[in-house]
C-alpha atoms as a PDB file:
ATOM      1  CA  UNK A   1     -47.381  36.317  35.830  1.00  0.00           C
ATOM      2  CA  UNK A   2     -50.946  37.040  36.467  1.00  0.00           C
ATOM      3  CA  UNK A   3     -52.966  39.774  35.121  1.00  0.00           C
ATOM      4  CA  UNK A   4     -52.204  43.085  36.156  1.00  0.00           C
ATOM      5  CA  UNK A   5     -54.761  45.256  38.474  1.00  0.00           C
ATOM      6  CA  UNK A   6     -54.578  48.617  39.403  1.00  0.00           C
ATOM      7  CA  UNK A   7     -57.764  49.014  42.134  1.00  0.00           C
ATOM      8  CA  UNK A   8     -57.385  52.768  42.373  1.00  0.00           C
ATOM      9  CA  UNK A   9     -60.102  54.536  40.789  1.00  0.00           C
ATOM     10  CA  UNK A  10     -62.901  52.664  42.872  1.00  0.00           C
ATOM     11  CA  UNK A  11     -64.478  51.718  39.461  1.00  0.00           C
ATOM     12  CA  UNK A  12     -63.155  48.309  37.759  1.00  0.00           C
ATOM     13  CA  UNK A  13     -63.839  49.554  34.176  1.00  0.00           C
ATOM     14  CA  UNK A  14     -61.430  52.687  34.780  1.00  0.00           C
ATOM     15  CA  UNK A  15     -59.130  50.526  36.538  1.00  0.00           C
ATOM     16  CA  UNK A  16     -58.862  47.742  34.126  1.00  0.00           C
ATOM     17  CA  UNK A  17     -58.240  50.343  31.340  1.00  0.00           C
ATOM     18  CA  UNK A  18     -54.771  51.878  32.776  1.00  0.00           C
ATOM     19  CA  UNK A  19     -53.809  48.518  33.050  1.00  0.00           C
ATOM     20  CA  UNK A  20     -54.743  48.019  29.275  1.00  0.00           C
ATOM     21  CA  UNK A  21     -53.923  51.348  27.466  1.00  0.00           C
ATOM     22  CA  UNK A  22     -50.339  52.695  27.890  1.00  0.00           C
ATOM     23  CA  UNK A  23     -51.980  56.128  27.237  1.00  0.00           C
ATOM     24  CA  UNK A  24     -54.639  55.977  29.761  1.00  0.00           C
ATOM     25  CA  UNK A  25     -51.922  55.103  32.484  1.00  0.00           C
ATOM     26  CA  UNK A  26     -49.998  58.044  31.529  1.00  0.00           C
ATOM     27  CA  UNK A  27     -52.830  60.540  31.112  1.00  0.00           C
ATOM     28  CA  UNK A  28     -54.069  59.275  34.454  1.00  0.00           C
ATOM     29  CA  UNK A  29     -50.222  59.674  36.219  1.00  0.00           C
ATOM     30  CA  UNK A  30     -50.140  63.417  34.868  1.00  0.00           C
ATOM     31  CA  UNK A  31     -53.380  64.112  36.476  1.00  0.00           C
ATOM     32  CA  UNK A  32     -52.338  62.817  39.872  1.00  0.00           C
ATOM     33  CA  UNK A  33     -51.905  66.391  41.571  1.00  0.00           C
ATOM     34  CA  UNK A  34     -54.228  68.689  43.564  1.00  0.00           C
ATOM     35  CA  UNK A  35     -56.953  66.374  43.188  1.00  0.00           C
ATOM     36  CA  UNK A  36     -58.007  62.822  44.706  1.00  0.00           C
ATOM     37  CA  UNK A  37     -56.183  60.181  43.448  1.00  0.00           C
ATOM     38  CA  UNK A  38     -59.347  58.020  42.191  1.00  0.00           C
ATOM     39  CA  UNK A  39     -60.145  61.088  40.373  1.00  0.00           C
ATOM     40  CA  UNK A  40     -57.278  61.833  38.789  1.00  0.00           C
ATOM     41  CA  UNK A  41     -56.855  58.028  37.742  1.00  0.00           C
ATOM     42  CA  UNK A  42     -60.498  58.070  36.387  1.00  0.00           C
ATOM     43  CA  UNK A  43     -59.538  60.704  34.070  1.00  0.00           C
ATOM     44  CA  UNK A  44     -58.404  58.951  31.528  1.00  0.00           C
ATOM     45  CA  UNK A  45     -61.857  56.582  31.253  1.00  0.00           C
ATOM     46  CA  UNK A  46     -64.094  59.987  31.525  1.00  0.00           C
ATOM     47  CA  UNK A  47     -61.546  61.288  28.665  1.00  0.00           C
ATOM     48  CA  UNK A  48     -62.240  58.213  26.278  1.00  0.00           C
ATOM     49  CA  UNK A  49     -65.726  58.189  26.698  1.00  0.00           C
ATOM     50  CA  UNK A  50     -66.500  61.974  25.725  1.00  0.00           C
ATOM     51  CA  UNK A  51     -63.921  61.527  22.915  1.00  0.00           C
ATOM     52  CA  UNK A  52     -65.024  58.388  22.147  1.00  0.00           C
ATOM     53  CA  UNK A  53     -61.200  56.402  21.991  1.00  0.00           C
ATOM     54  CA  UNK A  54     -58.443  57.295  23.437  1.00  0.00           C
ATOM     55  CA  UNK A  55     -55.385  57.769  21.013  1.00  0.00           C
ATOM     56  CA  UNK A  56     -52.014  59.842  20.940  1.00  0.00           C
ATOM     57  CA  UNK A  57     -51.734  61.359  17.653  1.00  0.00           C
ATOM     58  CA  UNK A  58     -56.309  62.008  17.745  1.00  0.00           C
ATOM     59  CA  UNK A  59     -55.117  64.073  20.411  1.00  0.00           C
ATOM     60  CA  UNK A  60     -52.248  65.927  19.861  1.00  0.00           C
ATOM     61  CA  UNK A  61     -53.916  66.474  16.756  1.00  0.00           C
ATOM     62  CA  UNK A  62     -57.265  68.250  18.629  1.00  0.00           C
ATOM     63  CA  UNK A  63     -57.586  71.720  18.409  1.00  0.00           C
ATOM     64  CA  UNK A  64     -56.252  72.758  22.205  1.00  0.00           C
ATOM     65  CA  UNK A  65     -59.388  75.249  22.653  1.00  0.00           C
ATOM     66  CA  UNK A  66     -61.538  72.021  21.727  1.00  0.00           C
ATOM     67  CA  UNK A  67     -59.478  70.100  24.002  1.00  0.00           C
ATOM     68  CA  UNK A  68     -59.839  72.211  26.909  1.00  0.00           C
ATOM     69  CA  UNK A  69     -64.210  72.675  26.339  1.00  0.00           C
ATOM     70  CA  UNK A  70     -64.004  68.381  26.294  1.00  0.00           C
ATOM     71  CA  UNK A  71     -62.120  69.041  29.736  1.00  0.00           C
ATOM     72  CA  UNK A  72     -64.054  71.530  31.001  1.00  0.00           C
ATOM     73  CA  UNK A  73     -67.223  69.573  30.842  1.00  0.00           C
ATOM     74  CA  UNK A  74     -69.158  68.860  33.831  1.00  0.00           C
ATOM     75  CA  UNK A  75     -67.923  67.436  35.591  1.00  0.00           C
ATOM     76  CA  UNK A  76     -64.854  68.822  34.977  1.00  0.00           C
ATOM     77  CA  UNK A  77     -62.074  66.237  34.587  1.00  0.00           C
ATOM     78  CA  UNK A  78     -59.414  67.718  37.190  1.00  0.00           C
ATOM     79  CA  UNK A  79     -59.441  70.457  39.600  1.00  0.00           C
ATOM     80  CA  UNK A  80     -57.618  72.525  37.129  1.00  0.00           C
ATOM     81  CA  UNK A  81     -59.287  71.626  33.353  1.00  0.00           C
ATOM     82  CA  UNK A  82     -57.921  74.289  31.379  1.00  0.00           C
ATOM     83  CA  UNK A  83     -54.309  73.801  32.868  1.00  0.00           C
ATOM     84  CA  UNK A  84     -54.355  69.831  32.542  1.00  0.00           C
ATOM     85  CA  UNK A  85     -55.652  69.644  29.155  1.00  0.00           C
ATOM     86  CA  UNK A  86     -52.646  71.582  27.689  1.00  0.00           C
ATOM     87  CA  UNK A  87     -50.521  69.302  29.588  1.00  0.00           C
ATOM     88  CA  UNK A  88     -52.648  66.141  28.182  1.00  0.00           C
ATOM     89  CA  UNK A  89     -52.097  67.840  24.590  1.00  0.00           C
ATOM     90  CA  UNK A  90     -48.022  68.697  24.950  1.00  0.00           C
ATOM     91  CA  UNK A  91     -48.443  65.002  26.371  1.00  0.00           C
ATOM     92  CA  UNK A  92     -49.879  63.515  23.775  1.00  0.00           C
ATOM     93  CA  UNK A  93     -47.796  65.560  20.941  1.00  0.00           C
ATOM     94  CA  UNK A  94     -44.830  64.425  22.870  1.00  0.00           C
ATOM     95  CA  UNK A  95     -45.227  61.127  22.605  1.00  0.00           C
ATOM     96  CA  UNK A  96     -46.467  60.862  18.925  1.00  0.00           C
ATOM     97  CA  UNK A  97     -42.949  63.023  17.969  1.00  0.00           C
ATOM     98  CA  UNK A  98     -40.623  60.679  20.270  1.00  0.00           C
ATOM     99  CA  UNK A  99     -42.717  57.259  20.112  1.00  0.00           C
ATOM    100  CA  UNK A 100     -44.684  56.879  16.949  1.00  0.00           C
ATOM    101  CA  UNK A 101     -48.141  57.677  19.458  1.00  0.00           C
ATOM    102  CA  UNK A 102     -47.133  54.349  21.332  1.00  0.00           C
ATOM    103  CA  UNK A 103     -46.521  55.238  24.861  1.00  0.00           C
ATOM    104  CA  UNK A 104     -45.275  51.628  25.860  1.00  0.00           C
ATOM    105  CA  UNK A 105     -42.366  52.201  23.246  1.00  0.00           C
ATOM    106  CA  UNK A 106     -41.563  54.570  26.555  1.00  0.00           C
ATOM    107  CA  UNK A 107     -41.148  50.984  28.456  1.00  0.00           C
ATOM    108  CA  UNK A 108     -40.534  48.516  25.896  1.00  0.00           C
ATOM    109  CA  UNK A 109     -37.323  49.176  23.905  1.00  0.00           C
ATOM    110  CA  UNK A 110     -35.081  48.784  26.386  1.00  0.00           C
ATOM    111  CA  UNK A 111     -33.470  46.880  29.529  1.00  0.00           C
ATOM    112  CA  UNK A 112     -32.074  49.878  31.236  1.00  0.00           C
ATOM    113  CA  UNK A 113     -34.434  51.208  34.098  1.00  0.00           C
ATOM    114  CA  UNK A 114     -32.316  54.549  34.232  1.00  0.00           C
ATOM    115  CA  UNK A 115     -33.429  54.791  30.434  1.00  0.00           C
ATOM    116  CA  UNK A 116     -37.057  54.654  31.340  1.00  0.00           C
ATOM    117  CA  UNK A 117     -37.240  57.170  34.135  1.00  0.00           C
ATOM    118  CA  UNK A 118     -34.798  59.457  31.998  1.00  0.00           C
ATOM    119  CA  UNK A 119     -37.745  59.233  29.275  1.00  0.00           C
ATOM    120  CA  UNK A 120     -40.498  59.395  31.917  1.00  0.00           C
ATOM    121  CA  UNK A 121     -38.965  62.611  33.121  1.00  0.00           C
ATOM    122  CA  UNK A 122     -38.610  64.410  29.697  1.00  0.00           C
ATOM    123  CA  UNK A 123     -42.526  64.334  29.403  1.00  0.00           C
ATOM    124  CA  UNK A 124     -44.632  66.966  29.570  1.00  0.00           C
ATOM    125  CA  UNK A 125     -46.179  67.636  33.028  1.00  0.00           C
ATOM    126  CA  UNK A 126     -43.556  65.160  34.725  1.00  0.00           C
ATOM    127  CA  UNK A 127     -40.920  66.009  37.026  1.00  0.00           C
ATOM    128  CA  UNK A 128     -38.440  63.847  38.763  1.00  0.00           C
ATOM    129  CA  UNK A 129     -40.855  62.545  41.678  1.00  0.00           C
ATOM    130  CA  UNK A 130     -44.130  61.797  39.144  1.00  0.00           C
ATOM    131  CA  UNK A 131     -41.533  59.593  36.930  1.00  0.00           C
ATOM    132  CA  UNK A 132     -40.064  57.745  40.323  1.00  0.00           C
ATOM    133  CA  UNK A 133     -43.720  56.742  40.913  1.00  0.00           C
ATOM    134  CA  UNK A 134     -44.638  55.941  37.424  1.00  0.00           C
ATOM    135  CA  UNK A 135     -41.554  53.534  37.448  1.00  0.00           C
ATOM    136  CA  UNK A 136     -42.350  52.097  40.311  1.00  0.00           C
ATOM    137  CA  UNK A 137     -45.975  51.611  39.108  1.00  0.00           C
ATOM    138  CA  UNK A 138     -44.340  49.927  35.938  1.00  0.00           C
ATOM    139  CA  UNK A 139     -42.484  47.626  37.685  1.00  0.00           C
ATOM    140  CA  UNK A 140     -44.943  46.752  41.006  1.00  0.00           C
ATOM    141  CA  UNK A 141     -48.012  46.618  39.630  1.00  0.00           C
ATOM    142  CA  UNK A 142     -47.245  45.920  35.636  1.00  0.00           C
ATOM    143  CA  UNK A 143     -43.987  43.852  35.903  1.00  0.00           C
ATOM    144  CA  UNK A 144     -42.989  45.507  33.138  1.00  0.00           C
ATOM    145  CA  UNK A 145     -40.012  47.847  34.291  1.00  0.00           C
ATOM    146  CA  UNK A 146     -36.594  46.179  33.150  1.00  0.00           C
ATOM    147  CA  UNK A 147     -34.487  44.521  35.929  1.00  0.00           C
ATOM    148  CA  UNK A 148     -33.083  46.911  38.923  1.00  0.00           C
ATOM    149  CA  UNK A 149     -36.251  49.787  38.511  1.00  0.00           C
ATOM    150  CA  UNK A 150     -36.221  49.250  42.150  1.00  0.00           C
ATOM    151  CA  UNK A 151     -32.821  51.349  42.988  1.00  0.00           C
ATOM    152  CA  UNK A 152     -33.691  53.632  40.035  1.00  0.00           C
ATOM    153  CA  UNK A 153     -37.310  54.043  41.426  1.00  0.00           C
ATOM    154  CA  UNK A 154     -36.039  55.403  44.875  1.00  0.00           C
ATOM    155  CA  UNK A 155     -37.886  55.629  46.914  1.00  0.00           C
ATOM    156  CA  UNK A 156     -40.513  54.633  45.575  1.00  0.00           C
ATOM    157  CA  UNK A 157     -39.183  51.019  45.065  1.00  0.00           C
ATOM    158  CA  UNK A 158     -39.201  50.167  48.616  1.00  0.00           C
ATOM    159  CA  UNK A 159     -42.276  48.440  50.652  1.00  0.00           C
ATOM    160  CA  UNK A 160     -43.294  51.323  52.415  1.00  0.00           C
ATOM    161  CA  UNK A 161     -47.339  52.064  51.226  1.00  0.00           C
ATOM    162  CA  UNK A 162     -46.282  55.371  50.135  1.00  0.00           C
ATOM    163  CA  UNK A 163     -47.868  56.524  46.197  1.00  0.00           C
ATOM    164  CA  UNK A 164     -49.963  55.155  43.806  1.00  0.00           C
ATOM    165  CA  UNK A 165     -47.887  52.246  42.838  1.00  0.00           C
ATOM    166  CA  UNK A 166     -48.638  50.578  46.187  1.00  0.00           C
ATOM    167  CA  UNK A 167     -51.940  50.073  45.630  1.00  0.00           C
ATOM    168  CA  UNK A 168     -52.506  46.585  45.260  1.00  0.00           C
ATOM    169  CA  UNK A 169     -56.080  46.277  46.515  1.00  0.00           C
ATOM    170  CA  UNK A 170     -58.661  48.756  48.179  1.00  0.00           C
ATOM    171  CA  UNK A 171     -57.380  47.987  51.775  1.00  0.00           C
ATOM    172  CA  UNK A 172     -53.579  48.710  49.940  1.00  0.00           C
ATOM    173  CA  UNK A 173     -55.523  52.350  48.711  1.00  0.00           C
ATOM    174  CA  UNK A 174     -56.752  53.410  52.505  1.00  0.00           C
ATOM    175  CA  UNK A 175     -53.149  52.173  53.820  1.00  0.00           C
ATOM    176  CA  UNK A 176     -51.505  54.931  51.051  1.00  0.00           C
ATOM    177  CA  UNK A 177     -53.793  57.188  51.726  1.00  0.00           C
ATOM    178  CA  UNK A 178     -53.632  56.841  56.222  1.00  0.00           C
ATOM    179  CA  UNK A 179     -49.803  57.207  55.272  1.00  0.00           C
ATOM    180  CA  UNK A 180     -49.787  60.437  53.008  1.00  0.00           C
ATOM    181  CA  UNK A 181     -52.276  62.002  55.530  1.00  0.00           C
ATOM    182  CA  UNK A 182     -49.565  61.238  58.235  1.00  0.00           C
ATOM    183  CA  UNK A 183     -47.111  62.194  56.745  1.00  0.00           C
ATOM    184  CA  UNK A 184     -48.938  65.910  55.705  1.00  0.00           C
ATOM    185  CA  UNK A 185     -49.227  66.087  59.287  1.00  0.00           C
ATOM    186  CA  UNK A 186     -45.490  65.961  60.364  1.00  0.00           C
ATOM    187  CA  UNK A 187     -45.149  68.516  57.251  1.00  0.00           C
ATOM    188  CA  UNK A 188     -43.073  65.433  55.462  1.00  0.00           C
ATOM    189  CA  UNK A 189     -43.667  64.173  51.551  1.00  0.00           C
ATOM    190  CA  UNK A 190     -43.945  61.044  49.948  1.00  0.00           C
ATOM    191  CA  UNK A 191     -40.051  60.866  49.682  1.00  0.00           C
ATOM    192  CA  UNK A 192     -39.480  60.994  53.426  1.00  0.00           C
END
């Protein structure tokens, strides 16, 4: 298979790190609300550079009022700073209590895609639809969702350019983007 991309952030450095860092993917996936998808999915590069690495248990280890100044520095990483970096904490302590601090454990120790978006779900600052898509990312853009993500992803695992984990290319970001517009216009979501 040939190397992963994930052109969403408009910057290749960003971009190339959610492909390479479990973490950063998920950090980036959690801040993917009320704010511009590039931004959100730049988040995690912005976090490791004013922290200087990004790891799990460094993290969850942070003292959350130090946590929150780091995202509350101009500019601010999300929309909402305070309120996404106790999610990125819980986040981060969630996955060094279930996983060892290795995210792709998430992913990686099993062949049952119901497993992964059970797991997906149970983390802080994910709900049903946020896990869908992060499947779906997993297994369209990373291959590495286990065999039949696609029914387990629904709807996400259909061809229709409709969240993150249809972007393939820039021209695949402005088709997700035309269609979510549209679709805010008939006052329908993603899942319609």
């Amino acid at each position: 298979m040939a190397r992963a991309t994930f052109p969403v952030t408009g910057d290749p450095t960003a971009d190339r790190l959610l492909v390479d860092d479990p973490l950063a993917l998920l950090i980036g996936m959690l801040l993917d609300q009320q704010v511009p998808m590039e931004w959100a999915f730049k988040g995690p590069a912005t976090l490791q550079a004013r922290l200087g690495g990004l790891d799990a248990a460094a993290i969850a280890g942070m003292d959350p009022d130090e946590l929150d100044r780091v995202f509350r520095e101009k500019p601010a990483l999300h929309r909402y700073p305070g309120s996404m970096a106790k999610r990125t904490h819980a986040l981060c302590a969630h996955v060094v209590a279930e996983y060892g601090g290795d995210p792709s454990r998430i992913w990686k120790r099993t062949s049952d895609p119901q497993v992964v978006l059970d797991r997906l779900r149970a983390l802080p600052g994910y709900g049903d639809e946020k896990a869908r898509i992060l499947l779906a990312v997993l297994g369209k853009r990373f291959g590495k969702a286990p065999p039949g993500w696609e029914a387990v992803a629904v709807p996400f695992g259909d061809e229709q350019p409709r969240s993150v984990a249809d972007i393939s290319s820039r021209e695949a970001f402005d088709k997700v983007r035309a269609w979510k517009q549209a679709q805010k216009a008939k006052g329908k979501s993603k899942t319609d």
